[in-house]
Structure formats: structure tokens, C-alpha cells
C-alpha atoms as a PDB file:
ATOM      1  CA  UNK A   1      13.878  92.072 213.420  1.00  0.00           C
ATOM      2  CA  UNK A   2      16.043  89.768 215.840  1.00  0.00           C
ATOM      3  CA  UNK A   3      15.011  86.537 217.557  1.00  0.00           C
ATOM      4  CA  UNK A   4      15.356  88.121 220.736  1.00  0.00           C
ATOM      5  CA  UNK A   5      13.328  91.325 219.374  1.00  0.00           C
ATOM      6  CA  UNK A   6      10.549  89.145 218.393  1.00  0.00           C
ATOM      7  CA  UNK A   7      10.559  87.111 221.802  1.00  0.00           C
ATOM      8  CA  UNK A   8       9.755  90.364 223.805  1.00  0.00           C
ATOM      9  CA  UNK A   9       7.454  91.594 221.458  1.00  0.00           C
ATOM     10  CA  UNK A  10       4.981  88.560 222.110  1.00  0.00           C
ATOM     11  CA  UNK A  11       5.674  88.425 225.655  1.00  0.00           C
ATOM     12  CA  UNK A  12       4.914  92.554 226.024  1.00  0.00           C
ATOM     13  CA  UNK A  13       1.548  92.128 224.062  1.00  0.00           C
ATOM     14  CA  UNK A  14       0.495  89.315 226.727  1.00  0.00           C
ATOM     15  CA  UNK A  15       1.169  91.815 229.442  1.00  0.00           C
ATOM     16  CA  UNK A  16      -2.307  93.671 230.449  1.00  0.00           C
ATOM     17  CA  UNK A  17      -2.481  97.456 229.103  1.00  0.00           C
ATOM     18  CA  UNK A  18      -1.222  99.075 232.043  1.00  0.00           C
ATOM     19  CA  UNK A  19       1.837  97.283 232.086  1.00  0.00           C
ATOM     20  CA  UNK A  20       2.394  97.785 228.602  1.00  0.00           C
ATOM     21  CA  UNK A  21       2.323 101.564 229.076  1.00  0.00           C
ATOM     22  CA  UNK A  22       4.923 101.048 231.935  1.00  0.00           C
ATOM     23  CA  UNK A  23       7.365  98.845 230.202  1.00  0.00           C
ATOM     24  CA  UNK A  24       7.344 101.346 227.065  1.00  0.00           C
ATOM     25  CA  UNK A  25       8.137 104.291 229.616  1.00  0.00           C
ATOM     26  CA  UNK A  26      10.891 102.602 230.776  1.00  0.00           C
ATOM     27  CA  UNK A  27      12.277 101.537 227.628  1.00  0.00           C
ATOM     28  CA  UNK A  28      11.767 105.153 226.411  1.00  0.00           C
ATOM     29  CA  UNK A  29      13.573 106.782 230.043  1.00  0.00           C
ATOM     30  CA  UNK A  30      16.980 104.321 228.687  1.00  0.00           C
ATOM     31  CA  UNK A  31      17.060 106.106 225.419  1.00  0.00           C
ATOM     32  CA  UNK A  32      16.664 109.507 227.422  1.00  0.00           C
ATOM     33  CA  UNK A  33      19.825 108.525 229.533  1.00  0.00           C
ATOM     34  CA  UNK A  34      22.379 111.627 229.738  1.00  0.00           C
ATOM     35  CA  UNK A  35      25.325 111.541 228.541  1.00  0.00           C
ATOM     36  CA  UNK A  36      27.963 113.655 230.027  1.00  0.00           C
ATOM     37  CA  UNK A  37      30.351 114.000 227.764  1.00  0.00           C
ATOM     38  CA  UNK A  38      27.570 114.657 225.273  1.00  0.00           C
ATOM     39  CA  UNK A  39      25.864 117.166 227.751  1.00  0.00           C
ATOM     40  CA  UNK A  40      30.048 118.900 227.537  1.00  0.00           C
ATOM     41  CA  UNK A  41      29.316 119.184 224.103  1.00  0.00           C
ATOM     42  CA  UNK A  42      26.395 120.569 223.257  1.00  0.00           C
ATOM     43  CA  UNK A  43      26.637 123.380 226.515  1.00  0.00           C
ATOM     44  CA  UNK A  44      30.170 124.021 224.720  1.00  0.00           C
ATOM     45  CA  UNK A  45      28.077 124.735 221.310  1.00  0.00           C
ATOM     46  CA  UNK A  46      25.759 126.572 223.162  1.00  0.00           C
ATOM     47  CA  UNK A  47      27.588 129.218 224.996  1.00  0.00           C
ATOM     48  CA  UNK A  48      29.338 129.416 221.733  1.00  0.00           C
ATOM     49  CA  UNK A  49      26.747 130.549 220.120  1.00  0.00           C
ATOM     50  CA  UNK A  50      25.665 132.646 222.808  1.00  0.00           C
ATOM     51  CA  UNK A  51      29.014 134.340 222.593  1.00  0.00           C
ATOM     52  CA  UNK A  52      28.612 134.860 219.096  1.00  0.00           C
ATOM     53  CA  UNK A  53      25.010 136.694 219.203  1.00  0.00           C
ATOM     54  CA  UNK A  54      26.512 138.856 221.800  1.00  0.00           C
ATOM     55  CA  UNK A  55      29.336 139.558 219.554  1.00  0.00           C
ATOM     56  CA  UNK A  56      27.031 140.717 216.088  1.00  0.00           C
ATOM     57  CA  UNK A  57      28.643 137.395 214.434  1.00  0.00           C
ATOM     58  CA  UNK A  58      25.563 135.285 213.988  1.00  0.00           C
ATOM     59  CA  UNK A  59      21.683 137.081 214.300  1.00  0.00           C
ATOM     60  CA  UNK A  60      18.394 135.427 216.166  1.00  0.00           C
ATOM     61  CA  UNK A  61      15.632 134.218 214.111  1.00  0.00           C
ATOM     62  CA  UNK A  62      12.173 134.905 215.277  1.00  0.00           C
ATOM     63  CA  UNK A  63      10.891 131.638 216.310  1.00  0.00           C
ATOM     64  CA  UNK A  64       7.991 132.334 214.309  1.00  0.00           C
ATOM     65  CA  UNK A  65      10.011 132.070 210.874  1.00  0.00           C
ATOM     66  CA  UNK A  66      11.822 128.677 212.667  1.00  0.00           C
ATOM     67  CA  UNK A  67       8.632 126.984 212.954  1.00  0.00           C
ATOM     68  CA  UNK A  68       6.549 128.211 210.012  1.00  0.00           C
ATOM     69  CA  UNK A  69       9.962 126.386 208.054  1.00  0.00           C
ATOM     70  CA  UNK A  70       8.387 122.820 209.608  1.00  0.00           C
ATOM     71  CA  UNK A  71       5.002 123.215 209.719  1.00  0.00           C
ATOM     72  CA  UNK A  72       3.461 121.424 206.812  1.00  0.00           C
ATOM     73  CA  UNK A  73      -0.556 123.399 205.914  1.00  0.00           C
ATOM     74  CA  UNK A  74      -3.232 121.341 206.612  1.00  0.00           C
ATOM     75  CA  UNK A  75      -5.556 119.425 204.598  1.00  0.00           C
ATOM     76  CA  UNK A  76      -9.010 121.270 204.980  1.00  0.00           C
ATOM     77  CA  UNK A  77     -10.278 119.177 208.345  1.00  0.00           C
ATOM     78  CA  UNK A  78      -6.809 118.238 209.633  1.00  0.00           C
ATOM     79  CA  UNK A  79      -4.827 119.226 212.106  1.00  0.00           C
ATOM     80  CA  UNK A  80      -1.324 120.928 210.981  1.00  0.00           C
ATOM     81  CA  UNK A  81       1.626 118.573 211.564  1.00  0.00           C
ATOM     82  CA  UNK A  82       5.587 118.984 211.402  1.00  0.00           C
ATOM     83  CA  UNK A  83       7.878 117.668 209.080  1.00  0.00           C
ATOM     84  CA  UNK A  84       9.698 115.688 210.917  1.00  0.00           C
ATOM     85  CA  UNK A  85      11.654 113.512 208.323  1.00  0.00           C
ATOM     86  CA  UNK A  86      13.065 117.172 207.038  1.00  0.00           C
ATOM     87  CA  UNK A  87      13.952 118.554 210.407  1.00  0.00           C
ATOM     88  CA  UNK A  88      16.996 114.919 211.050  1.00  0.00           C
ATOM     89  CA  UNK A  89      17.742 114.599 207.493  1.00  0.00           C
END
């Protein structure tokens, strides 16, 4: 962890709860920031793949099968979780 890293870190857990929550949802709104060239892409990829469903090259997946694949079966008293690690690496 940076200098600079550490610096804000103390000075956010002075600020009172509320502002806390507020810096955090700002900091999390700049890692949300659109990209339009990345937007190009992935709507490129997207009506590609449309294309191809419509064409009989690729099939759908019920979404059931999709997330049954990342759902990890709970521990008797736990709530049922994904797994997220699997789904980026």
C-alpha cells in the first residue's frame, strides 16, 4: 500500500459514518465511468452474437444451467453464495 494510499485511509476513517458511505460511492461511481470505445466493443460482440443465434451458429443456454455453474451449495444454515474467483479467472 502507497504513502498516499495510507494518508487517505486515516483521514476517511476520521470522517463520521455518513460521509464515509458517501466518499466510497463516489470512489465506486469513478470505477463505473463508461468508456466509449469500450461500450463500441462490447455492443460490437453483442450484436455479434445476436447475429449468430439468429443464424443456428451458436445455441442459448437456459439461464438456469448458467447460474447453477456458479452457485456454490450451502453449508446447512448458510446462505448459498457465488463463486466469484471462478467466474474472472
Amino acid at each position: 500500500m502507497t504513502n498516499s494510499i495510507k494518508t487517505l485511509l486515516s483521514e476517511a476513517r476520521d470522517l463520521p459514518p455518513e460521509e464515509r458511505v458517501k466518499l466510497v460511492e463516489q470512489i465506486i461511481e469513478t470505477l463505473d465511468a463508461s468508456d466509449p470505445s469500450l461500450d463500441a466493443v462490447w455492443s460490437k460482440e453483442a450484436e455479434d452474437r445476436l447475429a449468430a443465434y439468429h443464424r443456428g451458429d451458436i445455441a442459448a443456454v437456459p439461464l438456469s444451467e448458467v447460474l447453477a455453474k456458479y452457485w456454490i451449495k450451502p453449508l446447512s444454515g448458510t446462505m448459498p453464495r457465488l463463486r466469484v474467483l471462478e467466474m474472472f479467472s
